[in-house]
N, C-alpha and C. Protein backbone atom coordinates (compact mmCIF):
# COMPACT_ATOMS: atom_id res chain seq x y z
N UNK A 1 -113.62 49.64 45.44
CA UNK A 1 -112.57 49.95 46.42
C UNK A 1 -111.60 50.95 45.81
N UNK A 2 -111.03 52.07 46.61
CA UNK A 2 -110.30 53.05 46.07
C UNK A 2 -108.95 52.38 46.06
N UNK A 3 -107.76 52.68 45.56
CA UNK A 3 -106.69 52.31 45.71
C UNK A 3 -106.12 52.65 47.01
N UNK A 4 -106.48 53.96 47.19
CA UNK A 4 -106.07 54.89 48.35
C UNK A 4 -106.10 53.89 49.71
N UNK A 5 -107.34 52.70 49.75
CA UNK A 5 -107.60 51.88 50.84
C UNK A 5 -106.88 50.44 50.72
N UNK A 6 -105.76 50.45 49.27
CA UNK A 6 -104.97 49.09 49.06
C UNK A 6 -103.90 49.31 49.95
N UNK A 7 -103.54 48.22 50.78
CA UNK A 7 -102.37 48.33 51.63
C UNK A 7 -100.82 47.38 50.96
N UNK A 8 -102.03 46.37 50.30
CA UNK A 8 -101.15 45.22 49.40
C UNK A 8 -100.64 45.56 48.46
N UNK A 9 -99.22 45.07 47.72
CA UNK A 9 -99.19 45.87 46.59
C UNK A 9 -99.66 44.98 44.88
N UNK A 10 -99.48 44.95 44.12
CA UNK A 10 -100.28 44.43 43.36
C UNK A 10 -99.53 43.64 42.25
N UNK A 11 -99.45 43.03 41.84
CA UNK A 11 -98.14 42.01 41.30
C UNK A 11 -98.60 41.65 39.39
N UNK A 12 -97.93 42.11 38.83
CA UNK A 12 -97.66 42.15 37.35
C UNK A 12 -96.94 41.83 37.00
N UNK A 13 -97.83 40.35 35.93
CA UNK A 13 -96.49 39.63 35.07
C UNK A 13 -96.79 39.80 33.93
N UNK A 14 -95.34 39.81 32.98
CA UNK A 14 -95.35 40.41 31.58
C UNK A 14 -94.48 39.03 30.87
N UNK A 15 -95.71 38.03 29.83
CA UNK A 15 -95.10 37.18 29.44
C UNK A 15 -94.54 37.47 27.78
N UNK A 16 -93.73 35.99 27.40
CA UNK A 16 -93.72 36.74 25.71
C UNK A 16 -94.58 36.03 24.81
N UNK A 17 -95.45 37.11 25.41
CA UNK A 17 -96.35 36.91 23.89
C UNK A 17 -96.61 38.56 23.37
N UNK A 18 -96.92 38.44 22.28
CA UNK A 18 -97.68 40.03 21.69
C UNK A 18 -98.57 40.43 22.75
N UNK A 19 -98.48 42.08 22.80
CA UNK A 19 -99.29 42.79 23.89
C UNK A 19 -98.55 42.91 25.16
N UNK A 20 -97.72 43.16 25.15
CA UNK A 20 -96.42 43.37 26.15
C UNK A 20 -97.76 44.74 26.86
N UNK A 21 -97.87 45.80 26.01
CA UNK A 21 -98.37 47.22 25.97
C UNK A 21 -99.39 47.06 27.39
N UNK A 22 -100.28 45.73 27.31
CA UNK A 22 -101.31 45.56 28.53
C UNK A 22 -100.53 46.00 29.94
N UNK A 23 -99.63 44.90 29.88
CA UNK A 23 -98.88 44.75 31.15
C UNK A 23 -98.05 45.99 31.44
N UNK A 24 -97.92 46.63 30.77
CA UNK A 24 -96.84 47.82 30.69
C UNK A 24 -98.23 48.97 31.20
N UNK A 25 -98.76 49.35 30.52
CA UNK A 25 -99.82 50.24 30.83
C UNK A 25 -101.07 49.98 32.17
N UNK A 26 -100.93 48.65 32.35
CA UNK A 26 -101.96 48.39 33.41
C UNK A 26 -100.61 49.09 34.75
N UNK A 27 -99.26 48.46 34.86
CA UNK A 27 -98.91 48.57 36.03
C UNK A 27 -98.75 50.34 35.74
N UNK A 28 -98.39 51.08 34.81
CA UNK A 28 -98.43 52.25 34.61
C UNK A 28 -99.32 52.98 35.74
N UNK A 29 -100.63 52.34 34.91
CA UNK A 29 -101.89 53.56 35.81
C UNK A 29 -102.19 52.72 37.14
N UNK A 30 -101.93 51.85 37.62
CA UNK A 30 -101.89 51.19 39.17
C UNK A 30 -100.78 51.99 39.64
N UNK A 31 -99.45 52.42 39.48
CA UNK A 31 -99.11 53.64 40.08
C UNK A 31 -98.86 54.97 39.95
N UNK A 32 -99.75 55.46 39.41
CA UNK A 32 -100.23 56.22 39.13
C UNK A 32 -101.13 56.55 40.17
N UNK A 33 -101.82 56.08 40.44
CA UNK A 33 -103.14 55.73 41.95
C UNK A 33 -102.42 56.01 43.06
N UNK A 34 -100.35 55.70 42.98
CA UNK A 34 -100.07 55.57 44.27
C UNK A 34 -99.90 54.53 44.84
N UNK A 35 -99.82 53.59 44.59
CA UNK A 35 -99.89 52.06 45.33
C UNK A 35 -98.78 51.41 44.95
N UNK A 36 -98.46 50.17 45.71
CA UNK A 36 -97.25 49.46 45.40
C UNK A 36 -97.40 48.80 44.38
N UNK A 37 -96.47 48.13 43.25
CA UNK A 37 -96.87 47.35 42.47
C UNK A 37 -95.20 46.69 41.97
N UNK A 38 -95.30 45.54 41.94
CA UNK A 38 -94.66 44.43 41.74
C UNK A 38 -94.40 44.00 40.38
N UNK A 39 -93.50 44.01 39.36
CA UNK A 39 -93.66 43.68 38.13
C UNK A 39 -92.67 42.91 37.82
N UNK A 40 -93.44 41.42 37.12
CA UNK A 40 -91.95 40.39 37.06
C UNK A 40 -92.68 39.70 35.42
N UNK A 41 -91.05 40.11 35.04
CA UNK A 41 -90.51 40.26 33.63
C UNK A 41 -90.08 38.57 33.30
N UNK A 42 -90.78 38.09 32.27
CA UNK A 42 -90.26 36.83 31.80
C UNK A 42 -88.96 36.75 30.28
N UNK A 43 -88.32 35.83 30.78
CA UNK A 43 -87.12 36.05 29.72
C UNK A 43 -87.96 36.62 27.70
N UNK A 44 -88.82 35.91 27.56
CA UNK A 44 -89.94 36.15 26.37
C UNK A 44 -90.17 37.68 25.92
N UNK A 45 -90.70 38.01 27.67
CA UNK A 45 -91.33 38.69 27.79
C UNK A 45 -90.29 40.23 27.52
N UNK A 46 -88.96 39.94 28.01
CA UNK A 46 -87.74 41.46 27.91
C UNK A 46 -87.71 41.45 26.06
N UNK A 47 -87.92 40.53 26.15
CA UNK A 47 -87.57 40.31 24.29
C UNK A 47 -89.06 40.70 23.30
N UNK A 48 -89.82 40.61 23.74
CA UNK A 48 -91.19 41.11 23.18
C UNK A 48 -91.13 42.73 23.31
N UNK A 49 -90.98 43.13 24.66
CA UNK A 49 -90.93 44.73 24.77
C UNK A 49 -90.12 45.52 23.98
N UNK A 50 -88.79 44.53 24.14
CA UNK A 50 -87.69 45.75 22.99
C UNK A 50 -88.18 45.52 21.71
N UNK A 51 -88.73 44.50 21.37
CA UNK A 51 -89.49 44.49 19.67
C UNK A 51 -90.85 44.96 20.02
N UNK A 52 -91.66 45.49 20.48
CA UNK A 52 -92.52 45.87 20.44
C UNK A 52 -92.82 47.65 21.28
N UNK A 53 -92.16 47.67 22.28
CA UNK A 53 -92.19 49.10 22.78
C UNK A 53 -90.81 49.45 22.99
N UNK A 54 -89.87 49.05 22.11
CA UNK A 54 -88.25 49.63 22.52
C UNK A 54 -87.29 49.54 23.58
N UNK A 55 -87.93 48.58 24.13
CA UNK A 55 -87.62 48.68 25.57
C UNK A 55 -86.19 47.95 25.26
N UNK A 56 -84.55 48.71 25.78
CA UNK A 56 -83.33 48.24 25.85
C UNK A 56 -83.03 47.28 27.03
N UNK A 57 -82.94 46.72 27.14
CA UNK A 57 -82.80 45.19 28.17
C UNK A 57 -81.95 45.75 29.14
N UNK A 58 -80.87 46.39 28.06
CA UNK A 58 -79.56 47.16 29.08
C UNK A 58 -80.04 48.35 30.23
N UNK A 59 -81.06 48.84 30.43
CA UNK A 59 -81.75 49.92 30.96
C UNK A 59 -81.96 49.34 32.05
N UNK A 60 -82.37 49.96 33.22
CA UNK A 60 -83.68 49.58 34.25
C UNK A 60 -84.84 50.02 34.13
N UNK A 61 -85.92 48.71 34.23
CA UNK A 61 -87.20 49.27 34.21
C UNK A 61 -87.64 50.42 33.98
N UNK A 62 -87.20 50.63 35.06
CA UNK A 62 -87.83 51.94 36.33
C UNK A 62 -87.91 52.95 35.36
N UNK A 63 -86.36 53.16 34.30
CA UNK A 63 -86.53 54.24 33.54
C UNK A 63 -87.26 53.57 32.38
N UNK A 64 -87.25 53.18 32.15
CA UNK A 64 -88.30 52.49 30.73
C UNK A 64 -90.11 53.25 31.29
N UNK A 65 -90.02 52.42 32.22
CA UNK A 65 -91.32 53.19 33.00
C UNK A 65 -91.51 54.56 32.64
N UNK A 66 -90.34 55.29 33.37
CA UNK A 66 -90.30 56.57 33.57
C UNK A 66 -91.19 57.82 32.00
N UNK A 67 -90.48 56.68 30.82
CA UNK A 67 -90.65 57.20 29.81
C UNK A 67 -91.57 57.10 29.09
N UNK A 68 -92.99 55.89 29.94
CA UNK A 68 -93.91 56.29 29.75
C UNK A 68 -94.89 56.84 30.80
N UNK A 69 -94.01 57.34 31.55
CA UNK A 69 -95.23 58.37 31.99
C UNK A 69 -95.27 58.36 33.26
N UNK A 70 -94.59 57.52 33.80
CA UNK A 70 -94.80 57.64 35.42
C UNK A 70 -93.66 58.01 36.13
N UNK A 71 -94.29 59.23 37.05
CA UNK A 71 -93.53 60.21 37.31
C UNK A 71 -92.88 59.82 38.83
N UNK A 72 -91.15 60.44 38.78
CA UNK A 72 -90.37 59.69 39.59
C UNK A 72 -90.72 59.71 41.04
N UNK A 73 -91.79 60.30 41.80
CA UNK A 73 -92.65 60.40 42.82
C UNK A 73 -93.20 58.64 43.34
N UNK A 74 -93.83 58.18 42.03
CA UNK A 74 -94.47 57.08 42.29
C UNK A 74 -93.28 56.23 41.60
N UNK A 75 -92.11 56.13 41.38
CA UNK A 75 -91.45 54.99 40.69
C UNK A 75 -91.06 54.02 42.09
N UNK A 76 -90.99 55.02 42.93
CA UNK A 76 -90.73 54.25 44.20
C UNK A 76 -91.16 53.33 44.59
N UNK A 77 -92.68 53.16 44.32
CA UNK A 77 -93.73 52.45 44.57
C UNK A 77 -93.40 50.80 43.42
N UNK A 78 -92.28 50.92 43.05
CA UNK A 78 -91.96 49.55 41.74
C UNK A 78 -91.33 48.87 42.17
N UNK A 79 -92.03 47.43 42.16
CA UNK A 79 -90.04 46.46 42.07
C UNK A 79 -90.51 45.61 41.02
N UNK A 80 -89.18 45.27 40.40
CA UNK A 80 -88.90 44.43 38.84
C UNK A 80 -88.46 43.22 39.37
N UNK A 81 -88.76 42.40 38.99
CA UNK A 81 -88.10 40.85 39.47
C UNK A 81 -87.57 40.44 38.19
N UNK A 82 -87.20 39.53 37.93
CA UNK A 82 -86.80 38.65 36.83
C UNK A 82 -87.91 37.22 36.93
N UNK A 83 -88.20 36.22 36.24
CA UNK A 83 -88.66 35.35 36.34
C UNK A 83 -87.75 34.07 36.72
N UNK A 84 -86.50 34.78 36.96
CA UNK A 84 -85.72 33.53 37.86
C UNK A 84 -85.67 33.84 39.19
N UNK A 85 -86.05 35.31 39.82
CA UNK A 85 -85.81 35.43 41.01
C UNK A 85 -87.40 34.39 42.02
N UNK A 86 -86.83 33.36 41.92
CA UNK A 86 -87.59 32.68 42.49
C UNK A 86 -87.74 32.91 44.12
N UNK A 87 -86.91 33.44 45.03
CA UNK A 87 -86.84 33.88 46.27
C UNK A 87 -88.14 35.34 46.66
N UNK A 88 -88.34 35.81 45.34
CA UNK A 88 -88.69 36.92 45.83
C UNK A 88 -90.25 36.54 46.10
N UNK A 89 -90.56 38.28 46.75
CA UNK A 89 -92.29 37.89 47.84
C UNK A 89 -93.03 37.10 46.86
N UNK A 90 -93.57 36.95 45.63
CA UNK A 90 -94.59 36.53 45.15
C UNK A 90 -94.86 35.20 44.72
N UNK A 91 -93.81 34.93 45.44
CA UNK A 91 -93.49 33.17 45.47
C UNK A 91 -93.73 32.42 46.32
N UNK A 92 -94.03 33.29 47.74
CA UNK A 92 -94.39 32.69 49.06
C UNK A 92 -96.28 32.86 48.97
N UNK A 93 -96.92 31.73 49.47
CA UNK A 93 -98.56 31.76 49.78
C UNK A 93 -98.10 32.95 51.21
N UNK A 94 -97.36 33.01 51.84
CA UNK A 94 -97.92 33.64 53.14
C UNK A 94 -97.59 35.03 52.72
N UNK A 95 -96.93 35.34 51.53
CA UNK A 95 -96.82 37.07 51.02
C UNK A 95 -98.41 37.25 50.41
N UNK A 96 -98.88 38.52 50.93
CA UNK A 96 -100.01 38.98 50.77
C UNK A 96 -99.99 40.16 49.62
N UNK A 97 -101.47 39.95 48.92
CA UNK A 97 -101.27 41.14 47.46
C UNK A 97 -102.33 41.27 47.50
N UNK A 98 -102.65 42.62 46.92
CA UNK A 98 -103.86 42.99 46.24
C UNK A 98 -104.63 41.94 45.09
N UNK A 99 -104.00 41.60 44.24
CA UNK A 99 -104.11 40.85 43.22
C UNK A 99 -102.94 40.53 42.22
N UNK A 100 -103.40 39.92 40.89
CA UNK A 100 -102.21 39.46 40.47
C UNK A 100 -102.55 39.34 38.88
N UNK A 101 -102.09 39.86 37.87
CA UNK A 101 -102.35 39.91 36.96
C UNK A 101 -100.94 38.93 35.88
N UNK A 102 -101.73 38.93 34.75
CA UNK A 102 -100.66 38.39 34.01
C UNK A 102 -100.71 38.77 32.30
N UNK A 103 -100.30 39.73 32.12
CA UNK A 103 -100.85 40.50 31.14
C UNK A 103 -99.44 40.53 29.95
N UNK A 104 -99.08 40.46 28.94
CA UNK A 104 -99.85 38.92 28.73
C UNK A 104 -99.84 37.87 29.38
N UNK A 105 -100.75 36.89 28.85
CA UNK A 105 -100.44 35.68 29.47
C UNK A 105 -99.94 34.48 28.28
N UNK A 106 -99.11 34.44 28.08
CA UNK A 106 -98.44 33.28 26.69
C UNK A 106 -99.16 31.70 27.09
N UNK A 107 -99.71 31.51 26.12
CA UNK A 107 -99.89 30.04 26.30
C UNK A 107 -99.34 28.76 26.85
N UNK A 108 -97.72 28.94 26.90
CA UNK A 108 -96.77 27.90 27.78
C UNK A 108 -96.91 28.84 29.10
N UNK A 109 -97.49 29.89 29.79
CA UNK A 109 -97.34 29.95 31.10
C UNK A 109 -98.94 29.30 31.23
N UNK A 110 -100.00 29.93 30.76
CA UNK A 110 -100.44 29.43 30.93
C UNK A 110 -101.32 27.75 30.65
N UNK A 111 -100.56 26.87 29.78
CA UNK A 111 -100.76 25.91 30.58
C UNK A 111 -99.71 24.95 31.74
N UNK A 112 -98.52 26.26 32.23
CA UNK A 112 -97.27 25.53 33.00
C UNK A 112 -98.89 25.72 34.38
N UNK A 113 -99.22 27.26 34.22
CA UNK A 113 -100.10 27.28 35.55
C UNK A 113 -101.20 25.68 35.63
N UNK A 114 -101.90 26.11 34.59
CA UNK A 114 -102.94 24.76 33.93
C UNK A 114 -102.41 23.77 34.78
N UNK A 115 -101.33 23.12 34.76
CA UNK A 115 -100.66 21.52 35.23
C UNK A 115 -99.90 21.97 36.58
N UNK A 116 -100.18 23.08 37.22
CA UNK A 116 -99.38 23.45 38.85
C UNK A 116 -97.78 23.43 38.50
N UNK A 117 -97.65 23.37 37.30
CA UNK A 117 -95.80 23.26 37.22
C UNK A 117 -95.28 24.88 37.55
N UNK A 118 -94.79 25.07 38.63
CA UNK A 118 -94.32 26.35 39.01
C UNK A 118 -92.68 26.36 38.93
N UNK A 119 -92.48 26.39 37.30
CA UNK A 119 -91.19 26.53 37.08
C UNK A 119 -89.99 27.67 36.98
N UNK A 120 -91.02 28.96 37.41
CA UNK A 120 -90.42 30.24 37.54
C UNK A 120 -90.95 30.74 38.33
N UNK A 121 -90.54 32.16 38.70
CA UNK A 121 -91.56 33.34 39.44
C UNK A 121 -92.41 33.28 38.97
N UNK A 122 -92.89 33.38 38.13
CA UNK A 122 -94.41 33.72 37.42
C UNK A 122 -95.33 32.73 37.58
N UNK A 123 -94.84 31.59 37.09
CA UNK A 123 -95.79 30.12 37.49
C UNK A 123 -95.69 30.00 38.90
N UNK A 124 -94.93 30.24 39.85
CA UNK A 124 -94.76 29.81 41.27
C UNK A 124 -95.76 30.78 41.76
N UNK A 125 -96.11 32.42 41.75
CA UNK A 125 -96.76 33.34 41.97
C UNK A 125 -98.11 33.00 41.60
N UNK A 126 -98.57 32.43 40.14
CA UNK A 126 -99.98 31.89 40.14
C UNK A 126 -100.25 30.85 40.99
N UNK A 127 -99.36 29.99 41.24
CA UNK A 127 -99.89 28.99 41.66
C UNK A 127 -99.92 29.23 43.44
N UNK A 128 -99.59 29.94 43.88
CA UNK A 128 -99.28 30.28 45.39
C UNK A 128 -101.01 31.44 45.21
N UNK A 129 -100.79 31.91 44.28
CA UNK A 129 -102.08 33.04 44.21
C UNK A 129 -103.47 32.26 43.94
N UNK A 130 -103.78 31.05 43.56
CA UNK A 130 -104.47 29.95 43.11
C UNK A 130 -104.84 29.10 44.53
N UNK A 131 -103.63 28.79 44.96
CA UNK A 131 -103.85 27.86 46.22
C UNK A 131 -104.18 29.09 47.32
N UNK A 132 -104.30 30.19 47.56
CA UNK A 132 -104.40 30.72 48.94
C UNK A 132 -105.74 31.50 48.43
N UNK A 133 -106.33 31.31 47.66
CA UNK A 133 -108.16 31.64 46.96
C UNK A 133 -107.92 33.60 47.00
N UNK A 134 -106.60 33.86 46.24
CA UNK A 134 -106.68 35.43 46.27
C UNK A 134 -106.75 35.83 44.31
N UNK A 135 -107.17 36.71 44.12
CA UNK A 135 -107.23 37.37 42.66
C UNK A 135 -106.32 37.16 41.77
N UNK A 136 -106.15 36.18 40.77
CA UNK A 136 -105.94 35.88 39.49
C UNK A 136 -106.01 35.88 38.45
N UNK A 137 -105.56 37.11 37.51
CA UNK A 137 -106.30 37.59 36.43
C UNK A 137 -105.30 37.36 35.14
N UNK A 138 -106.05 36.13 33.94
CA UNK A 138 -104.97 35.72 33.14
C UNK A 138 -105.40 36.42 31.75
N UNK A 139 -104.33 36.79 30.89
CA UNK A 139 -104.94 38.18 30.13
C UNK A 139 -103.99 37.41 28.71
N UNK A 140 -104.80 36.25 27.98
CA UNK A 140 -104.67 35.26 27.00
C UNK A 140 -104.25 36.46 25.50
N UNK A 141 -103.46 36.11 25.05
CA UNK A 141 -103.17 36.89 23.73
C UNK A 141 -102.85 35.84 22.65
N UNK A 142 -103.79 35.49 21.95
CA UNK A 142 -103.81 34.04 21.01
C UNK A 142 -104.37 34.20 20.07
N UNK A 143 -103.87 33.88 19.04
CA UNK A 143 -105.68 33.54 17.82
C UNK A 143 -105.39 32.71 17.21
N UNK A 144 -105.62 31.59 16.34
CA UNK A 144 -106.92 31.51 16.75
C UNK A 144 -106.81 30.31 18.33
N UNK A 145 -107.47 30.07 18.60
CA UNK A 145 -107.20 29.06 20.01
C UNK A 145 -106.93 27.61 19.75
N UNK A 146 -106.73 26.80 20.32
CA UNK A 146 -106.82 25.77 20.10
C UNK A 146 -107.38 24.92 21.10
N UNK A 147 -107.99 23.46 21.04
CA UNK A 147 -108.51 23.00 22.06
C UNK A 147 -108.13 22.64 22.91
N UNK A 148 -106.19 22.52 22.92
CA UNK A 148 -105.68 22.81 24.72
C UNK A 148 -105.60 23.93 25.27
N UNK A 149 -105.41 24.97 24.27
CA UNK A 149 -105.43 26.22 25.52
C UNK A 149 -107.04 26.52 25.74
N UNK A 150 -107.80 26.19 25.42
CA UNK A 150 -109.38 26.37 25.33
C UNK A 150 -109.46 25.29 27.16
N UNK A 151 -109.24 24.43 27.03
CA UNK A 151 -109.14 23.47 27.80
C UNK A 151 -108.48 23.80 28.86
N UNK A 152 -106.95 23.89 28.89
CA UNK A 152 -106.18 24.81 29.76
C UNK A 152 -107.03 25.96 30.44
N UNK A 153 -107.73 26.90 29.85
CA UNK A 153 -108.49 27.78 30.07
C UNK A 153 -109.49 27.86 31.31
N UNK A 154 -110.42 26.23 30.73
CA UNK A 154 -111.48 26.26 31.13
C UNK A 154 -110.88 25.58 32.62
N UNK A 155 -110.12 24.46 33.10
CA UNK A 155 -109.43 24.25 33.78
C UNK A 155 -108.73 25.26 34.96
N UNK A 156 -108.03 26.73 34.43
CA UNK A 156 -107.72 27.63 35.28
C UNK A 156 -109.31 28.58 35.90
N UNK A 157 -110.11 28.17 34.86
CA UNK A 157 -111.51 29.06 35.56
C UNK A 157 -112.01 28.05 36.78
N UNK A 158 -111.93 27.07 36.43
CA UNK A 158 -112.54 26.52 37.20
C UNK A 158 -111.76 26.27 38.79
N UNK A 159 -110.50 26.69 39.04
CA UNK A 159 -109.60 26.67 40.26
C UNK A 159 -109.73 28.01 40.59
N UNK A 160 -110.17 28.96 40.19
CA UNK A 160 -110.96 30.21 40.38
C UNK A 160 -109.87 31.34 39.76
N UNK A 161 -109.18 31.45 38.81
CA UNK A 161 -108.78 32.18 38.04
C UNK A 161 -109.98 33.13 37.25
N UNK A 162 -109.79 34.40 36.52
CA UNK A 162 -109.92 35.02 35.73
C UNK A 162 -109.81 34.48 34.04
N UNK A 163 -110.65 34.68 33.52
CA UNK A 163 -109.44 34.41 32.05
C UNK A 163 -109.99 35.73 31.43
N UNK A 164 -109.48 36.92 31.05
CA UNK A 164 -109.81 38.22 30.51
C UNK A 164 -109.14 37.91 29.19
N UNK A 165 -109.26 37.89 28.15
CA UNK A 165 -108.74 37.58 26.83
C UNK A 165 -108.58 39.01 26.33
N UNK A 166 -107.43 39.45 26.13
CA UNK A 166 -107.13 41.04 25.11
C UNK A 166 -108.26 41.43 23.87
N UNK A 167 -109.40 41.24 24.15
CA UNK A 167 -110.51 41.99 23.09
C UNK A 167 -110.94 43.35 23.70
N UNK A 168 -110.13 43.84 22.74
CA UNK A 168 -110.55 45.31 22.35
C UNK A 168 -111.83 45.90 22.32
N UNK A 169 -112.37 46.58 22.67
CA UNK A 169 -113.68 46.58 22.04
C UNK A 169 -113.57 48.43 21.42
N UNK A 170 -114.61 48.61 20.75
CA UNK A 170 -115.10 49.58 20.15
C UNK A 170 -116.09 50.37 19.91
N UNK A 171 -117.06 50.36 20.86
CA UNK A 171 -118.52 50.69 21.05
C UNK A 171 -117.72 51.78 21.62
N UNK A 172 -116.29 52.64 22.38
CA UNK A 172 -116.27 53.90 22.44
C UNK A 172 -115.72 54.91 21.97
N UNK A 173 -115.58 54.31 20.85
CA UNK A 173 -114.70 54.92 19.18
C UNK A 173 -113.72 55.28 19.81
N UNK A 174 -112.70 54.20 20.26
CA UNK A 174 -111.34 54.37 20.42
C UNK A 174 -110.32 55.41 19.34
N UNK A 175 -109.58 56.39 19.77
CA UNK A 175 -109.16 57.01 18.65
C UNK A 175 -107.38 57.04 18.30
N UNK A 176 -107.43 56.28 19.65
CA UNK A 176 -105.78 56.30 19.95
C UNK A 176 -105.28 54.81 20.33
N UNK A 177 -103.88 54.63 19.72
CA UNK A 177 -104.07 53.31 20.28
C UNK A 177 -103.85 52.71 22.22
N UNK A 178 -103.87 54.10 22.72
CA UNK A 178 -103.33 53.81 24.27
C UNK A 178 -105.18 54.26 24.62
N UNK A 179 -105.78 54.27 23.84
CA UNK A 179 -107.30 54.66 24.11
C UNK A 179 -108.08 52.90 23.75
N UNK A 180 -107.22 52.17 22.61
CA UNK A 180 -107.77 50.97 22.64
C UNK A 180 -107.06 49.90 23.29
N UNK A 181 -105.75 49.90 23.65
CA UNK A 181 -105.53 49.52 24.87
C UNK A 181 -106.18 49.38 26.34
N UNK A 182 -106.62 50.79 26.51
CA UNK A 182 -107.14 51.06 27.68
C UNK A 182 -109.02 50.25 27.85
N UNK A 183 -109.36 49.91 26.64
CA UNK A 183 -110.26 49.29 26.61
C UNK A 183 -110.40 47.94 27.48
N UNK A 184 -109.35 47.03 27.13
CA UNK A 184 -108.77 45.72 28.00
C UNK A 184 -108.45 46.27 29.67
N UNK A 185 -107.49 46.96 29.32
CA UNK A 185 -106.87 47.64 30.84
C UNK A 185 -108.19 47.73 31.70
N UNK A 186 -109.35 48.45 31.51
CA UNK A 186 -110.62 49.00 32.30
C UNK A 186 -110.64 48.08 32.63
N UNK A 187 -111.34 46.97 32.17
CA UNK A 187 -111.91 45.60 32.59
C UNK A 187 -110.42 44.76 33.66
N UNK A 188 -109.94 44.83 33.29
CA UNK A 188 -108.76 44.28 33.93
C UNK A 188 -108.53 45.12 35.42
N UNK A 189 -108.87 46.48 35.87
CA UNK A 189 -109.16 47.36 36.79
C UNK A 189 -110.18 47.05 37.74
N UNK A 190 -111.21 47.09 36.30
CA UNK A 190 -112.64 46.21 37.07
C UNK A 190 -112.47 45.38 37.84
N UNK A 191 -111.79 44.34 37.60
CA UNK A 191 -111.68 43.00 38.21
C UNK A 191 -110.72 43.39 39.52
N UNK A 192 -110.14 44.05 39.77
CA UNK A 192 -109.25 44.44 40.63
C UNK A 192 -109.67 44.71 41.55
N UNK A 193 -110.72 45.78 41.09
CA UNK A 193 -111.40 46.55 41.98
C UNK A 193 -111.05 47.76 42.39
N UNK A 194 -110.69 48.40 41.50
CA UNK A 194 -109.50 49.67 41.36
C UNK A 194 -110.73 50.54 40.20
N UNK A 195 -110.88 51.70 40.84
CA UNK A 195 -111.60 52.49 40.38
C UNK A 195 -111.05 53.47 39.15
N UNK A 196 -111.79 54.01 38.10
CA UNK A 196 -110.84 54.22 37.04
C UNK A 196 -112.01 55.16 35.90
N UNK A 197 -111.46 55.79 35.64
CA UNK A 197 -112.39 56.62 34.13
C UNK A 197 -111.66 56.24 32.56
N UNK A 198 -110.89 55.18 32.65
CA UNK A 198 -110.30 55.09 31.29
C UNK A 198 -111.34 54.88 30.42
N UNK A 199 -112.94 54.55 30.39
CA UNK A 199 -113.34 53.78 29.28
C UNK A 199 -114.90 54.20 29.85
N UNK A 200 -115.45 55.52 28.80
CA UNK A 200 -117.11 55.38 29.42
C UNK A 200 -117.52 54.23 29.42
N UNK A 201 -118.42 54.03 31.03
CA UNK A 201 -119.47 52.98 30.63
C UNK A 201 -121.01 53.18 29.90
N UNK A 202 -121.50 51.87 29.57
CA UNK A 202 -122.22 51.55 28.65
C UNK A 202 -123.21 52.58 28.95
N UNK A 203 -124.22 53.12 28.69
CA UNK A 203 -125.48 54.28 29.37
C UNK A 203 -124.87 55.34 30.00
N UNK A 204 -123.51 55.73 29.79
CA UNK A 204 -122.92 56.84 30.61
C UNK A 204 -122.64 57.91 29.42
């Protein structure tokens, strides 16, 4: 499916764990395409970015965005929530989305999702995205695992979640690190259903 034919807009959560960069770069190139996209920031999660991509808390998004790359044409296409704005669309089952990503996904969200505890935007949004059988994509940043989040895991697959785990891969001699980023990101597209050249495929 082209983006061009998404009417929904597409909802990105950024938890705190390491790999802020997923969530930041996936909603990047989703507007980029042009499409709406939804991005809700967990308290963890503002605090991971400024230690990890600089991001000043004191700023808005939008320009944080801006400065990587997405040009003020499509910024329009953004809204930032907080993970307390519990009122907003992605909290209601009857608000409609493209899909729903969670990039990262920290181990206390996901096992708050795991046990239906929808104690923020973010847990309330999976679990509304869970109960109405629409696209759930949980993007685990852990090592090594342990046998509750393994469990937790197997538990969200089985209510029909995603579990995409941040492995990199290297079969396309990544040379940059927004080139091995983009490795995760593809697959995470894939699943979307959002068409994309970040990452030759395999025989291509």
């Amino acid at each position: 499916m082209s983006p061009k034919e998404v009417t929904y807009p597409y909802v990105v959560a950024i938890c705190g764990a390491s790999g802020v960069v997923y969530g930041v770069r996936l909603a990047a190139l989703l507007l980029r395409h042009k499409v709406k996209v939804m991005v809700v920031v967990s308290h963890g999660g503002v605090q991971v970015l400024a230690h990890e991509m600089g991001y000043d808390p004191g700023t808005r998004f939008h320009a944080f965005m801006a400065g990587y790359g997405v040009g003020p044409e499509t910024l329009q296409n953004l809204s930032v929530f907080s993970q307390d704005d519990i009122a907003a669309p992605p909290a209601s089952g009857s608000f409609r989305h493209a899909g729903m990503v969670v990039a990262p996904c920290s181990m206390k969200t996901l096992a708050a999702v795991a046990a239906g505890y929808a104690g923020n935007l973010i847990t309330r949004a999976c679990d509304v995205t869970l109960k109405e059988g629409r696209r759930l994509i949980l993007v685990p940043r852990e090592t090594p695992l342990s046998l509750i989040h393994l469990e937790n895991m197997a538990r969200l697959a089985r209510a029909g979640a995603v579990i995409l785990p941040a492995m990199p891969s290297f079969y396309s001699f990544p040379a940059t690190m927004d080139a091995l980023v983009d490795t995760v990101v593809a697959r995470i597209m894939d699943r979307l259903g959002v068409d994309h050249t970040l990452v030759p495929r395999w025989g291509e």
